[in-house]
PDB file of N, CA and C in Angstrom:
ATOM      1  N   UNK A   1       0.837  -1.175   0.000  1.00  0.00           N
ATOM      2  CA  UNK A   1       0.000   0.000   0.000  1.00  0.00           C
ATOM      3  C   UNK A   1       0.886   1.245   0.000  1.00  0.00           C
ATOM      4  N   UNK A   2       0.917   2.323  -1.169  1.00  0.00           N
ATOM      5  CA  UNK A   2       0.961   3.463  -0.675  1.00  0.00           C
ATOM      6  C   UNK A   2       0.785   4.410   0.190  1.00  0.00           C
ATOM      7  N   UNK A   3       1.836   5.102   0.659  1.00  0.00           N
ATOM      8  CA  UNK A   3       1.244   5.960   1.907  1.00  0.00           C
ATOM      9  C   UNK A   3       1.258   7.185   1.460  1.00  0.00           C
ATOM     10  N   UNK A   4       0.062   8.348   1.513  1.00  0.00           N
ATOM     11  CA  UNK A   4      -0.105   9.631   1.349  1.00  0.00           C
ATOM     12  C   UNK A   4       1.166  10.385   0.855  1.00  0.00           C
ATOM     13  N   UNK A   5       1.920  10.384   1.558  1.00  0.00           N
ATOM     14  CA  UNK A   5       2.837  11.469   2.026  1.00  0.00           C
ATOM     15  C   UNK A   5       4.110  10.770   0.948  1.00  0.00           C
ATOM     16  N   UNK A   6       4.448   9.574   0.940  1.00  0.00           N
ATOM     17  CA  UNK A   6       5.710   9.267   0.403  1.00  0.00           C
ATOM     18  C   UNK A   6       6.323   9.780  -0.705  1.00  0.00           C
ATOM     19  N   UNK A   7       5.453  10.585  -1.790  1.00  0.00           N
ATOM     20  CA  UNK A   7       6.062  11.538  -2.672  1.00  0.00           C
ATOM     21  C   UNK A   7       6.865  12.573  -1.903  1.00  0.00           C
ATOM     22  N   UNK A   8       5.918  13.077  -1.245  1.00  0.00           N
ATOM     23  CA  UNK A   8       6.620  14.408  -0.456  1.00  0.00           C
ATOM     24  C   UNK A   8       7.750  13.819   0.177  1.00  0.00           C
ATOM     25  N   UNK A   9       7.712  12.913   1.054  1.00  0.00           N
ATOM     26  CA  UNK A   9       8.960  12.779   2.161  1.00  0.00           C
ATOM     27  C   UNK A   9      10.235  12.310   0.846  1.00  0.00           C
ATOM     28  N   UNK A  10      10.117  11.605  -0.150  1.00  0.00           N
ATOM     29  CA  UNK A  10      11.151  11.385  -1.062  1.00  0.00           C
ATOM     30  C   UNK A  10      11.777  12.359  -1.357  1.00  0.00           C
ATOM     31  N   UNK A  11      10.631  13.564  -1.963  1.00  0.00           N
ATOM     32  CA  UNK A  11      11.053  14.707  -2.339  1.00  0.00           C
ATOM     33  C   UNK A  11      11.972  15.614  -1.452  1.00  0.00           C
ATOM     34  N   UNK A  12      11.445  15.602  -0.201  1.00  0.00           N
ATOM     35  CA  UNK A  12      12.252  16.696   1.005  1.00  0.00           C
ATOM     36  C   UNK A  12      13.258  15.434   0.798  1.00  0.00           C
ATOM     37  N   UNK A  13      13.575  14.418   1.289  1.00  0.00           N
ATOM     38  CA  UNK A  13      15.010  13.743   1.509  1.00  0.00           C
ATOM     39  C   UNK A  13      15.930  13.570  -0.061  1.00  0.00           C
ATOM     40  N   UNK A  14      15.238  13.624  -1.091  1.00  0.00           N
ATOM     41  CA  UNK A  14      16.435  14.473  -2.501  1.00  0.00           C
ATOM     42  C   UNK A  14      16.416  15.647  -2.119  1.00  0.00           C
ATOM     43  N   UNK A  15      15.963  16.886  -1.858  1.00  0.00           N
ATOM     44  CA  UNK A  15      16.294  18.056  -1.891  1.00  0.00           C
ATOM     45  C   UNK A  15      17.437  18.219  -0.577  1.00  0.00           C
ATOM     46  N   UNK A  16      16.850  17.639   0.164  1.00  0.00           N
ATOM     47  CA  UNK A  16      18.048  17.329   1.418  1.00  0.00           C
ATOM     48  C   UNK A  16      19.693  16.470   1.225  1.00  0.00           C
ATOM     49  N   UNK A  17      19.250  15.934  -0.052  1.00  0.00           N
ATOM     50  CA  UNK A  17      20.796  15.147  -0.352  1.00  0.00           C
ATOM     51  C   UNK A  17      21.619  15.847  -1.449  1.00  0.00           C
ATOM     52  N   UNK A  18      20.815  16.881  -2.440  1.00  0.00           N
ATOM     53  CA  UNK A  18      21.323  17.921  -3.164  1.00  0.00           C
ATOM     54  C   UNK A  18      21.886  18.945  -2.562  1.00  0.00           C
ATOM     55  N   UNK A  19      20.720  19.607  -1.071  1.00  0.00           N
ATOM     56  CA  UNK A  19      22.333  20.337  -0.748  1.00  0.00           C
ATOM     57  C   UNK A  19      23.249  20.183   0.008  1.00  0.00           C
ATOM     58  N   UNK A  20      23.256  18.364   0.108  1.00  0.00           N
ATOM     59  CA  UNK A  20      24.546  18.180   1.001  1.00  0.00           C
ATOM     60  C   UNK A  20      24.293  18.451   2.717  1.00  0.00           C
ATOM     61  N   UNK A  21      22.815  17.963   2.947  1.00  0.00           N
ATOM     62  CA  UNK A  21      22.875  18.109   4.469  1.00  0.00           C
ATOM     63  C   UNK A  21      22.955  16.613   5.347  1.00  0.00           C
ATOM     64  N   UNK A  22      23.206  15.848   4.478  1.00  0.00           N
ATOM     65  CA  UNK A  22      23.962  14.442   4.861  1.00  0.00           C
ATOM     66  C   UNK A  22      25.211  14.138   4.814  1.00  0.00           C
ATOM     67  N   UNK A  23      25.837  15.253   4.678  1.00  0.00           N
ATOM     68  CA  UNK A  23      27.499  14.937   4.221  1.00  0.00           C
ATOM     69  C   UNK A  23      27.905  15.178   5.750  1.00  0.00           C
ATOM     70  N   UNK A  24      28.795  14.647   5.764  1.00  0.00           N
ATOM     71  CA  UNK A  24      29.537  15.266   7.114  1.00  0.00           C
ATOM     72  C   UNK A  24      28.720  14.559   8.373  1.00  0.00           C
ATOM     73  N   UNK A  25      27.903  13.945   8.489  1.00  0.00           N
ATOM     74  CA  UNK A  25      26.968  13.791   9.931  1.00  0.00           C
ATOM     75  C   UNK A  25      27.801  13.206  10.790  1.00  0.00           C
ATOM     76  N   UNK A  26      27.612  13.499  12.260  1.00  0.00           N
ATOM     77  CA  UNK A  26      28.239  12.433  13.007  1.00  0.00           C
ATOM     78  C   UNK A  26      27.802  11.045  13.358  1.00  0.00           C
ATOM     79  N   UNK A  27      28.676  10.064  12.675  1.00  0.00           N
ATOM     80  CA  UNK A  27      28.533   8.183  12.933  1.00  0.00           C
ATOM     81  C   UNK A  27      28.146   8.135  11.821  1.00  0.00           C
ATOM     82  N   UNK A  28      28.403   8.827  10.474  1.00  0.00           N
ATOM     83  CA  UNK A  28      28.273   8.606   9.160  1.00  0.00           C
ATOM     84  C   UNK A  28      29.141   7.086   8.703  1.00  0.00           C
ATOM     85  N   UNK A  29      28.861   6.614   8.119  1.00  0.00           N
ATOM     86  CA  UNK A  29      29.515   5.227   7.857  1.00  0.00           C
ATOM     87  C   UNK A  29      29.439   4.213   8.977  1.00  0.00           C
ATOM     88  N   UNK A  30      28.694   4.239   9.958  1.00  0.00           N
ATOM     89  CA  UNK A  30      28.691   3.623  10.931  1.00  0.00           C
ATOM     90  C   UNK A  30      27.214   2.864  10.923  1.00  0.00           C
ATOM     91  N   UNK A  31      26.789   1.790  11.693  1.00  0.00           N
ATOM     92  CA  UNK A  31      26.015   1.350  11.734  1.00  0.00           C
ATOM     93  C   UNK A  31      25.053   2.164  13.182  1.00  0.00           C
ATOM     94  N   UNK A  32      23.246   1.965  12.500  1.00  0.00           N
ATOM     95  CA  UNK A  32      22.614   2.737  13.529  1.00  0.00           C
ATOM     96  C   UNK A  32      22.537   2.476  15.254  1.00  0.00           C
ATOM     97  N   UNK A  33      22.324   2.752  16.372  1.00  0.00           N
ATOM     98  CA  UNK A  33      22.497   2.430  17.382  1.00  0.00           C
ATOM     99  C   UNK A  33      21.428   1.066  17.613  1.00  0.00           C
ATOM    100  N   UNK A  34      21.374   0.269  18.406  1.00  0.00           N
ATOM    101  CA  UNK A  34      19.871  -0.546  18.293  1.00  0.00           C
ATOM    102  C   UNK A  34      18.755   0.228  19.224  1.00  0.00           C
ATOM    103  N   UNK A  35      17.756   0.190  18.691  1.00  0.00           N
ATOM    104  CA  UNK A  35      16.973   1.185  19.432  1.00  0.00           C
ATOM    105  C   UNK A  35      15.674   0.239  19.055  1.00  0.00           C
ATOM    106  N   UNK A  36      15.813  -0.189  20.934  1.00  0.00           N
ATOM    107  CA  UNK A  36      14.886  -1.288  21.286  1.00  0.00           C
ATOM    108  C   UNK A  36      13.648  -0.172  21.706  1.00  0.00           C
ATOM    109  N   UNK A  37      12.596  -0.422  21.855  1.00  0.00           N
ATOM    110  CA  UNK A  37      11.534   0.223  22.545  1.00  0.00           C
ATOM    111  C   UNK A  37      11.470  -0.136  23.760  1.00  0.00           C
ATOM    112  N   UNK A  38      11.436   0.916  24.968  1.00  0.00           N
ATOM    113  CA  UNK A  38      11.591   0.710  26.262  1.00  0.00           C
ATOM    114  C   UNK A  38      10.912  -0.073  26.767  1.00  0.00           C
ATOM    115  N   UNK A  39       9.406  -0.219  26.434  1.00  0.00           N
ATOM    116  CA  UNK A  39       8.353  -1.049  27.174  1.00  0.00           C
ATOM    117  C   UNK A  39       9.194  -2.467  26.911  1.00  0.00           C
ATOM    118  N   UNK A  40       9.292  -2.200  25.748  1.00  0.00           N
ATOM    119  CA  UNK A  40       9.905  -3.731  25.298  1.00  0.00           C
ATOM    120  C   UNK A  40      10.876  -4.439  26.110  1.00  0.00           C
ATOM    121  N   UNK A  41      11.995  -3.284  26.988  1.00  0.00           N
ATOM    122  CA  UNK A  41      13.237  -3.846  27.087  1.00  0.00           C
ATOM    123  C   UNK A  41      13.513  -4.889  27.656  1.00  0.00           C
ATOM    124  N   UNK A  42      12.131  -5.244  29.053  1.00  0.00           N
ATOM    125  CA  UNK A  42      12.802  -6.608  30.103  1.00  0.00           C
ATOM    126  C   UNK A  42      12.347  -7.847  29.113  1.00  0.00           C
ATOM    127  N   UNK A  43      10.982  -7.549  28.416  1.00  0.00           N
ATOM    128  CA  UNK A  43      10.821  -8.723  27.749  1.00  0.00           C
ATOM    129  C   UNK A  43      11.673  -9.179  26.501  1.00  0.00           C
ATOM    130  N   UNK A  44      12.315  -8.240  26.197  1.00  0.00           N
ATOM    131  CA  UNK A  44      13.758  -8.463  24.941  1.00  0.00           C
ATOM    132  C   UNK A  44      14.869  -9.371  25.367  1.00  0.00           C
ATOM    133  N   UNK A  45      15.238  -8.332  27.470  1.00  0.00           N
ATOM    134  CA  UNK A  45      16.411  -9.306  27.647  1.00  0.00           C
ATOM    135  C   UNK A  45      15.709 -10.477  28.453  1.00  0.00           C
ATOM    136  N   UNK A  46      14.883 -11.075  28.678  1.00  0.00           N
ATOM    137  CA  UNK A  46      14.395 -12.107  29.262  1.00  0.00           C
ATOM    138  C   UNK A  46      14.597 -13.616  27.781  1.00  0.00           C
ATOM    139  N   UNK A  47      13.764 -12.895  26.516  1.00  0.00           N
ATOM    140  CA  UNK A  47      13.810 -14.012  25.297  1.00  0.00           C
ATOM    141  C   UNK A  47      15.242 -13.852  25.168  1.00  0.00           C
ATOM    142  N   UNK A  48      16.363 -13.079  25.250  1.00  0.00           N
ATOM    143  CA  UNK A  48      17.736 -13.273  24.718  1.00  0.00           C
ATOM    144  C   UNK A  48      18.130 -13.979  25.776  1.00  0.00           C
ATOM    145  N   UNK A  49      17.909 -13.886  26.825  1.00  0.00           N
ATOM    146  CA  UNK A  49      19.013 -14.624  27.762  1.00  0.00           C
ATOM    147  C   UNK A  49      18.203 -15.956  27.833  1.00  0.00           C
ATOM    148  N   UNK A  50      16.891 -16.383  27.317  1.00  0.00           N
ATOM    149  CA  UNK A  50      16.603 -17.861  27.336  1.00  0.00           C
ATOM    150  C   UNK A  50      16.303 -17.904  26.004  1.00  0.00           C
ATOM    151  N   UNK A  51      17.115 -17.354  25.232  1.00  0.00           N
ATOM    152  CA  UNK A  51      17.423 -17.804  23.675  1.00  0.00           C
ATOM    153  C   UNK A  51      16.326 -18.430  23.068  1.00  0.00           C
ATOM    154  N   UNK A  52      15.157 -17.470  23.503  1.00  0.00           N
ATOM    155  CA  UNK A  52      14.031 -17.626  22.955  1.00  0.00           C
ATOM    156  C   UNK A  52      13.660 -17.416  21.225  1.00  0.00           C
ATOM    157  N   UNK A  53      13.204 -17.598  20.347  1.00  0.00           N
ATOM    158  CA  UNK A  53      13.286 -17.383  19.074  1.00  0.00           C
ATOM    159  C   UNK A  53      11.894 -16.961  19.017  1.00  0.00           C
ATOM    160  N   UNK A  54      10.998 -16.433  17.917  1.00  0.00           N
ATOM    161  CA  UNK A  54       9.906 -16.081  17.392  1.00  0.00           C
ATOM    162  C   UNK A  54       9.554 -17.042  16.526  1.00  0.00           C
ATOM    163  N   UNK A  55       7.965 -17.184  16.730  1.00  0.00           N
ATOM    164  CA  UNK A  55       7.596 -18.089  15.430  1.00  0.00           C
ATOM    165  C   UNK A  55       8.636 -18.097  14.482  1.00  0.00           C
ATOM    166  N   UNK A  56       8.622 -16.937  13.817  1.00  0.00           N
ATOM    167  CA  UNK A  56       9.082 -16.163  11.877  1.00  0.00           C
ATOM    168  C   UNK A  56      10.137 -17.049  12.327  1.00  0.00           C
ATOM    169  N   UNK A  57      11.509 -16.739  13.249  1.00  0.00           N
ATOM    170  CA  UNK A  57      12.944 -17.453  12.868  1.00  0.00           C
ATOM    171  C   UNK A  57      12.493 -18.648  13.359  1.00  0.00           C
ATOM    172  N   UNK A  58      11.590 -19.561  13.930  1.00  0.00           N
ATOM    173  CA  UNK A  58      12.112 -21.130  14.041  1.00  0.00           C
ATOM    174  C   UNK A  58      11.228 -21.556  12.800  1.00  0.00           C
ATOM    175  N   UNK A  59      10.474 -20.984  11.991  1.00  0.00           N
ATOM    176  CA  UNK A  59       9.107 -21.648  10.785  1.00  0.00           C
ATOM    177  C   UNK A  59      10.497 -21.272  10.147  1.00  0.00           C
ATOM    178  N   UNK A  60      11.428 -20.057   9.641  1.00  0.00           N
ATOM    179  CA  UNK A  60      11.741 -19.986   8.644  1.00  0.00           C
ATOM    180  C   UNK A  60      13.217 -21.241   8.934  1.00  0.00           C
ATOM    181  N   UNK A  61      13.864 -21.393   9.770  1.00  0.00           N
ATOM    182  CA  UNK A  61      15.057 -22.017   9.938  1.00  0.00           C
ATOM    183  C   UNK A  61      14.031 -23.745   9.504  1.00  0.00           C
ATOM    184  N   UNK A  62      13.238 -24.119   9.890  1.00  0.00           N
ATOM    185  CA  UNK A  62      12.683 -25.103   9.694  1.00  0.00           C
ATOM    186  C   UNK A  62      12.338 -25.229   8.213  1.00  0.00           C
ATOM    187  N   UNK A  63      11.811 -24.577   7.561  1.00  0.00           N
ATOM    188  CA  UNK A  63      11.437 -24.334   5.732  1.00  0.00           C
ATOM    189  C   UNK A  63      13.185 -24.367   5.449  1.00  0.00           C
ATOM    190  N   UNK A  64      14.204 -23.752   6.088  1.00  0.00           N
ATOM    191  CA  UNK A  64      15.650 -24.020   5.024  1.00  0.00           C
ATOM    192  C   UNK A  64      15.762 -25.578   5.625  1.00  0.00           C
ATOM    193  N   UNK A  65      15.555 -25.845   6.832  1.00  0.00           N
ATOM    194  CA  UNK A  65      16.128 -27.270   6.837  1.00  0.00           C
ATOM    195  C   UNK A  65      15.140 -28.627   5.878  1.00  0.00           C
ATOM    196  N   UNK A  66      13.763 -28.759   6.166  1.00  0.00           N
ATOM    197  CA  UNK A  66      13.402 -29.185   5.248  1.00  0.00           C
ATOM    198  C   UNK A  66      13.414 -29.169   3.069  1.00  0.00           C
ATOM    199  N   UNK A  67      13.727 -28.145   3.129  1.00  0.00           N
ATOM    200  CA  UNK A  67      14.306 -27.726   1.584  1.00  0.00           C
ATOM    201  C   UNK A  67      15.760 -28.192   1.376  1.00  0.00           C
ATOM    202  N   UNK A  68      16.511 -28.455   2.518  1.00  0.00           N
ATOM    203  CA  UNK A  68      17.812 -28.968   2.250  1.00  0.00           C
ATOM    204  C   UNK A  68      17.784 -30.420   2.342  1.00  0.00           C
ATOM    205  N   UNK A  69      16.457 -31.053   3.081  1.00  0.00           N
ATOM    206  CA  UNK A  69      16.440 -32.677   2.849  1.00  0.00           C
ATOM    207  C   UNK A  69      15.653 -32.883   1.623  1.00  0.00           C
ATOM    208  N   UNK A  70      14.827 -32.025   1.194  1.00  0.00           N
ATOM    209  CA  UNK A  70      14.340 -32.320   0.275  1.00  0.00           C
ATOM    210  C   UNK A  70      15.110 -32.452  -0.935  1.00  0.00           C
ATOM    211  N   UNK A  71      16.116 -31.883  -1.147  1.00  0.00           N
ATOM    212  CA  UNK A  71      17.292 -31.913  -2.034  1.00  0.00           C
ATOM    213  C   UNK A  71      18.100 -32.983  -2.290  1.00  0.00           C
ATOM    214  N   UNK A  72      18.053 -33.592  -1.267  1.00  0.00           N
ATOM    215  CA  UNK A  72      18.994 -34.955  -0.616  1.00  0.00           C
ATOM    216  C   UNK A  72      18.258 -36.454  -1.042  1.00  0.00           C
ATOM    217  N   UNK A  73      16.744 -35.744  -0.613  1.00  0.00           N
ATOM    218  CA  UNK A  73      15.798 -37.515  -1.158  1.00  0.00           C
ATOM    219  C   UNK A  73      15.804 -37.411  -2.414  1.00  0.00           C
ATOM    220  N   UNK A  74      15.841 -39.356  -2.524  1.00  0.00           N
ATOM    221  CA  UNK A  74      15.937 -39.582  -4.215  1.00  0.00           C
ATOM    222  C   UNK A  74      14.299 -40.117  -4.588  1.00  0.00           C
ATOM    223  N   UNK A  75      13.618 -40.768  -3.280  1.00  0.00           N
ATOM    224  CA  UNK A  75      12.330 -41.723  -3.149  1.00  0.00           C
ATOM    225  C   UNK A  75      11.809 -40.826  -3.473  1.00  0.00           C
ATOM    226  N   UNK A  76      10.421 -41.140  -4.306  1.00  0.00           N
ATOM    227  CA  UNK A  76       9.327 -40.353  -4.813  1.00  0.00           C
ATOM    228  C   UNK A  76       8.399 -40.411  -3.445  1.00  0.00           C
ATOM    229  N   UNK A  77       8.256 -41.349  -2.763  1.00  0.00           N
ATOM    230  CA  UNK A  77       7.134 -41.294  -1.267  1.00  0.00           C
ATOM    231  C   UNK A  77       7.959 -40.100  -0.796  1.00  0.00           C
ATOM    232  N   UNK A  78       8.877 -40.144  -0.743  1.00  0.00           N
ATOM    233  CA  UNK A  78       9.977 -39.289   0.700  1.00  0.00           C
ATOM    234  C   UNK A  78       9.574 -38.102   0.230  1.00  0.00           C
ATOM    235  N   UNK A  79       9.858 -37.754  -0.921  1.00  0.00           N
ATOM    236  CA  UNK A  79       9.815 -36.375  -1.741  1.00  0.00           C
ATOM    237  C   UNK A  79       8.908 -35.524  -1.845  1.00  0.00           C
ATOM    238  N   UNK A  80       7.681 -36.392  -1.805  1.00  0.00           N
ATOM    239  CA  UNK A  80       6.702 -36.211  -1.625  1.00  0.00           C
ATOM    240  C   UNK A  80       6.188 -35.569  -0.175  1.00  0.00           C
ATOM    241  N   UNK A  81       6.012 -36.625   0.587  1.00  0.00           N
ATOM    242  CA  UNK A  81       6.000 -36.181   1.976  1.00  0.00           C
ATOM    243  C   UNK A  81       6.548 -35.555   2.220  1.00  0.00           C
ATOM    244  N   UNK A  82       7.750 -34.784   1.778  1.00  0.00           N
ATOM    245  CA  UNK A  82       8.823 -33.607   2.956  1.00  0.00           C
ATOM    246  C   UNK A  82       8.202 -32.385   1.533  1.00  0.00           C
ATOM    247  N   UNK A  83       7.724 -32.429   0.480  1.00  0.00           N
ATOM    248  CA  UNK A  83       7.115 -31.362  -0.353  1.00  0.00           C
ATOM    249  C   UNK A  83       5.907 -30.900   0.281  1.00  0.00           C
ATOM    250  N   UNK A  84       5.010 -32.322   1.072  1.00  0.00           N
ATOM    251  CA  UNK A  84       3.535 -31.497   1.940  1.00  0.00           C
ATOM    252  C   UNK A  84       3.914 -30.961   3.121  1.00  0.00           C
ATOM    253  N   UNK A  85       5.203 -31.484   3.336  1.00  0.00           N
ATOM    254  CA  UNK A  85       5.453 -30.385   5.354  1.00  0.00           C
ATOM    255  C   UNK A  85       6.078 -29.266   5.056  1.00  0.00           C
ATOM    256  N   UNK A  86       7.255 -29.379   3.641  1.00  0.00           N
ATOM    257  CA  UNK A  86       7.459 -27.621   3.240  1.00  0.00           C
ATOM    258  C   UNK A  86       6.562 -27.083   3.298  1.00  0.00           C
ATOM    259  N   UNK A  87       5.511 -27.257   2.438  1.00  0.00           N
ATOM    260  CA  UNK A  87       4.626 -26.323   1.775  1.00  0.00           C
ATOM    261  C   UNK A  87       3.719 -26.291   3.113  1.00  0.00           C
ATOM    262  N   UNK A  88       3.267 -26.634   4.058  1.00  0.00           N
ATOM    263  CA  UNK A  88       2.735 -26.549   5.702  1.00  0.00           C
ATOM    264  C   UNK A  88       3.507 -25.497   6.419  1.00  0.00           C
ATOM    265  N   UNK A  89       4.686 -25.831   5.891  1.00  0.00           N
ATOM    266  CA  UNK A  89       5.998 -24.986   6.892  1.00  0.00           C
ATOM    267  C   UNK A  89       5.290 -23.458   6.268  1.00  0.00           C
ATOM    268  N   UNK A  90       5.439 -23.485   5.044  1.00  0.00           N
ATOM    269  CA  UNK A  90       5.586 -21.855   4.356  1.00  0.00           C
ATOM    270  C   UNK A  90       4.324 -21.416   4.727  1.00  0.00           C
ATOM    271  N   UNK A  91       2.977 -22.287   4.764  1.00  0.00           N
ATOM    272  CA  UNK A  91       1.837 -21.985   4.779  1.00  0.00           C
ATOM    273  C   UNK A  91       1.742 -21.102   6.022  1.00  0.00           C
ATOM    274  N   UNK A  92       2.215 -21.888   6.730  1.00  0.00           N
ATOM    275  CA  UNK A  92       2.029 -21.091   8.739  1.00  0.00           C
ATOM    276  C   UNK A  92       2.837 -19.747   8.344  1.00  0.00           C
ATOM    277  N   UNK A  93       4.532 -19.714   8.203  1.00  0.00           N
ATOM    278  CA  UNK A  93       5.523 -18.657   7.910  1.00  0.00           C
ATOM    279  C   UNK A  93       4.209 -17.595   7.488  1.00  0.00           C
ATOM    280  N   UNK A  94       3.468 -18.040   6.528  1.00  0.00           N
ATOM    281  CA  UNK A  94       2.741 -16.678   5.109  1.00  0.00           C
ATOM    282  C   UNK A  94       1.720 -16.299   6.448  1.00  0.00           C
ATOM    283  N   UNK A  95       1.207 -17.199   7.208  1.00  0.00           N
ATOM    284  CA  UNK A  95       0.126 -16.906   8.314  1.00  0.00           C
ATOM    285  C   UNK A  95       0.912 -15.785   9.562  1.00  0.00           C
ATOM    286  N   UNK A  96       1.498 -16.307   9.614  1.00  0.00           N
ATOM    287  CA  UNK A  96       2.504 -15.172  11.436  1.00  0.00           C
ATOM    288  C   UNK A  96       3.053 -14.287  10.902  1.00  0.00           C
ATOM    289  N   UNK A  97       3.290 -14.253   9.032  1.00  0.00           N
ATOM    290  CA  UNK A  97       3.697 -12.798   8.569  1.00  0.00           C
ATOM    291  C   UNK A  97       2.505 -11.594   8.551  1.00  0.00           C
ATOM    292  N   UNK A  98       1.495 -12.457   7.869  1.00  0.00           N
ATOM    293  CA  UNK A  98       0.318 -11.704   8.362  1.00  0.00           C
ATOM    294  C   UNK A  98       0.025 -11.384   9.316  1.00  0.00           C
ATOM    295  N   UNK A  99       0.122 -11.960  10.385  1.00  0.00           N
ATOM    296  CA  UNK A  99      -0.896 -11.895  11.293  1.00  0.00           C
ATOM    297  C   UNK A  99       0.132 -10.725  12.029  1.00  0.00           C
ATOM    298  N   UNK A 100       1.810 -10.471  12.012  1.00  0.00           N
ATOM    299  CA  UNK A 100       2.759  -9.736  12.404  1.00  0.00           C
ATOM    300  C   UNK A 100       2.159  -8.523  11.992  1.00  0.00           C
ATOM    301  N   UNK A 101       1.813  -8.318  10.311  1.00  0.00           N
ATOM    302  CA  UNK A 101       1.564  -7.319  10.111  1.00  0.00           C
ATOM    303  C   UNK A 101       0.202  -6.295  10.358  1.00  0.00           C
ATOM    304  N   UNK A 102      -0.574  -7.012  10.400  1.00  0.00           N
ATOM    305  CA  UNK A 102      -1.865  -6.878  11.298  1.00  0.00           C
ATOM    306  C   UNK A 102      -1.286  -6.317  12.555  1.00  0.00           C
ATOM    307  N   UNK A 103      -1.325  -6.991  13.455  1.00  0.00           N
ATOM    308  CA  UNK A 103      -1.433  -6.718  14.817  1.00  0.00           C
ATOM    309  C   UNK A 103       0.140  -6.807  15.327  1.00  0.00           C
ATOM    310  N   UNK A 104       1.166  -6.296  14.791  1.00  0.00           N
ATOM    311  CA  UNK A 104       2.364  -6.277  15.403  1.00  0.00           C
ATOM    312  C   UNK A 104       3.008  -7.435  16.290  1.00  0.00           C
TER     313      UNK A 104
END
């Protein structure tokens, strides 16, 4: 979806890079700070320190590992069967992307 404004904001950030008010900044070439949201912060370091993952990274690490056995089987049953749990895998992934984008 288009958003209202995105002509304009393109426009002010070229007119802003024509006259050079990005040159020079301080931490230019540097990567941005991480900028967690505060509410967020105990529940951020609670999933990092019990190396908690999100749906999205264990559906998607699961879709590369099944796609890499699927590569490997030669059996038409096998091939088969690990083609209906990919395509299950991606199905959910396409569902928690939605549903991410919906409701955050």
């Amino acid at each position: 979806m288009h958003h209202p404004l995105s002509s304009l904001i393109d426009q002010i950030v070229e007119n802003a890079e024509k006259r050079g008010d990005f040159v020079d900044l301080p931490g230019a070439g540097k990567p941005l700070p991480h900028l967690d949201d505060p509410q967020n912060a105990v529940l951020n370091r609670m999933m990092k320190e019990a190396d908690a993952k999100s749906p999205v990274v264990i559906l998607r690490q699961q879709i590369l590992a099944s796609s890499e056995r699927l590569k490997s089987l030669t059996d038409p049953d096998a091939r088969k069967d690990e083609m209906a749990r990919l395509a299950d895998l991606q199905m959910k992934l396409a569902i928690e992307m939605e549903a991410f984008r919906k409701y955050g």
